[in-house]
Protein backbone atom coordinates (compact mmCIF):
# COMPACT_ATOMS: atom_id res chain seq x y z
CA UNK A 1 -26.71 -24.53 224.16
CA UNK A 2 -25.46 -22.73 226.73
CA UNK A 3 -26.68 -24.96 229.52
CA UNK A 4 -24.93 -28.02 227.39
CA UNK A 5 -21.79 -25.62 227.43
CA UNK A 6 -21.93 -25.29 231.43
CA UNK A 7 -22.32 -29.29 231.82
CA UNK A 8 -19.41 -29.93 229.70
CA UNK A 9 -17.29 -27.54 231.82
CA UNK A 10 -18.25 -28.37 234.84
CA UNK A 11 -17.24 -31.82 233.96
CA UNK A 12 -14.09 -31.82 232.47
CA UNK A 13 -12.66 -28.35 232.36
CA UNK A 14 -9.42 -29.62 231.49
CA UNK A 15 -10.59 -31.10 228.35
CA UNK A 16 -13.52 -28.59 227.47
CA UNK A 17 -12.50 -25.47 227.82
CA UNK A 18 -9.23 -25.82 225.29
CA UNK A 19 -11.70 -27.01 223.65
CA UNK A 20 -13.71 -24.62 223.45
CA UNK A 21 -10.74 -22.42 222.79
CA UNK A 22 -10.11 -24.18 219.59
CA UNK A 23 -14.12 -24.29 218.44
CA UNK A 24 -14.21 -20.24 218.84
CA UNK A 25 -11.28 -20.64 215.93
CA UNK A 26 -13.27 -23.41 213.57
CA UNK A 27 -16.93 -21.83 214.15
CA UNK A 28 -18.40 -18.15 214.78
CA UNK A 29 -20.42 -19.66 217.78
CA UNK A 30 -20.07 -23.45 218.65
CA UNK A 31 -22.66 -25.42 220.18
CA UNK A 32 -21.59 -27.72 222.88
CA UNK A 33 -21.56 -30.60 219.92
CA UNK A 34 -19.46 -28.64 218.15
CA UNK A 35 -17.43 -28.55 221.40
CA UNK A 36 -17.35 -32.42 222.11
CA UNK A 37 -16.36 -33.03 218.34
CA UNK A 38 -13.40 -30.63 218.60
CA UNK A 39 -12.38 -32.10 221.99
CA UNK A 40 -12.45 -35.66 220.55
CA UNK A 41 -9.67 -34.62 217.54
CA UNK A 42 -7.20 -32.59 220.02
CA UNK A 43 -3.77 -34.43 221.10
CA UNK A 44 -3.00 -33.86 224.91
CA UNK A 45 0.85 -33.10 224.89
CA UNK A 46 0.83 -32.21 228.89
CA UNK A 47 3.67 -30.30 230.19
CA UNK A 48 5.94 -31.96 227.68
CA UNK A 49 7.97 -30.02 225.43
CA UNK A 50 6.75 -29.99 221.93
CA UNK A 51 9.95 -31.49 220.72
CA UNK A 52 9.49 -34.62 223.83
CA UNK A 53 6.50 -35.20 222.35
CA UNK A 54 7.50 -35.02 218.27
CA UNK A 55 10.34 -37.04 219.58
CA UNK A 56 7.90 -39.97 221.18
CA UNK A 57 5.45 -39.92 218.05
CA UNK A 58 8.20 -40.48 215.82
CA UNK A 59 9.64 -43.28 217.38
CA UNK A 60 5.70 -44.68 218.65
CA UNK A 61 4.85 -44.55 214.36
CA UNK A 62 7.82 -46.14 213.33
CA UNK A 63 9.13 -43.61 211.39
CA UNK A 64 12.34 -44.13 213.46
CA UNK A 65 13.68 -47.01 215.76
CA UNK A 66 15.99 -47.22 218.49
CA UNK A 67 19.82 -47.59 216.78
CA UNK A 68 18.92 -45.89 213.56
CA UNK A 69 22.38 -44.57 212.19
CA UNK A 70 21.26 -41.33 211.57
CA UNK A 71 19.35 -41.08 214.31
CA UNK A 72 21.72 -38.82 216.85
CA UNK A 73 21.44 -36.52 213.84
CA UNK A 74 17.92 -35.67 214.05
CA UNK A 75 17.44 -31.72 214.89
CA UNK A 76 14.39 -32.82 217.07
CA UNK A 77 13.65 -28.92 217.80
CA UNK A 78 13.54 -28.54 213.85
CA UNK A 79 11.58 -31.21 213.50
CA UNK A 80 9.51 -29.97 216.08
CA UNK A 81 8.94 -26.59 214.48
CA UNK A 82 7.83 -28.20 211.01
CA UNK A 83 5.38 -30.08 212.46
CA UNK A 84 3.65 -27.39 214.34
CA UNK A 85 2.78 -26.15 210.27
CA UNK A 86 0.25 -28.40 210.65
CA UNK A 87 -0.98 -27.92 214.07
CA UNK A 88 -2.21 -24.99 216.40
CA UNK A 89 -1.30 -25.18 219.81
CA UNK A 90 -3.61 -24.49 222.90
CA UNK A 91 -2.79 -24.45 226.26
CA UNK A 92 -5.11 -24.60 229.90
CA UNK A 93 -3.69 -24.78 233.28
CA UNK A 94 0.26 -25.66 232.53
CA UNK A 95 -1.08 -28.29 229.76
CA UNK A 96 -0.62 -27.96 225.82
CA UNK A 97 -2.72 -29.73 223.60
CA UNK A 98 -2.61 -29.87 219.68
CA UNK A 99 -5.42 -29.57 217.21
CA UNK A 100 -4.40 -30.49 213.04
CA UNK A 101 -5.09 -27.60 210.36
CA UNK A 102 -6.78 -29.81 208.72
């Protein structure tokens, strides 16, 4: 296990080692699997603010469109916030990424 651990890191830190960040959390002592699988269900935000990227999802699902009446009235920072009840938030190197609760 720890061998597979080292590979993955040593191949894409970026993406392992949050991670592995996020596996600690889920299991008492994740195998590099366990590792890959967790890596595989985390959203990449980047350096984007957390409200950016709420912002873009809304608009990418649908859920609003471009000349919406109501859409200047959208607290995007308050919408942010709510959805982070159903995320938790890692970051590496400058980079946030998201994994769900659930």
């Amino acid at each position: 296990n720890l061998i597979g651990m080292m590979r993955l890191m040593d191949d894409d830190p970026i993406r392992y080692v949050p991670a592995y960040e996020a596996a600690c959390d889920r299991y008492d002592s994740p195998t590099a699997d366990q590792v890959e699988e967790v890596a595989e269900m985390m959203m990449y935000v980047g350096d984007q603010s957390l409200e950016d990227y709420f912002m873009e999802m809304a608009y990418d699902c649908g859920d609003i469109k471009n000349g919406d009446y109501w859409e200047s009235h959208i607290d995007w920072k308050g919408y942010a916030q709510e959805q982070m009840h159903h995320f938790t938030e890692y970051k590496y190197d400058g980079d946030t990424y998201l994994l769900s609760n659930y």
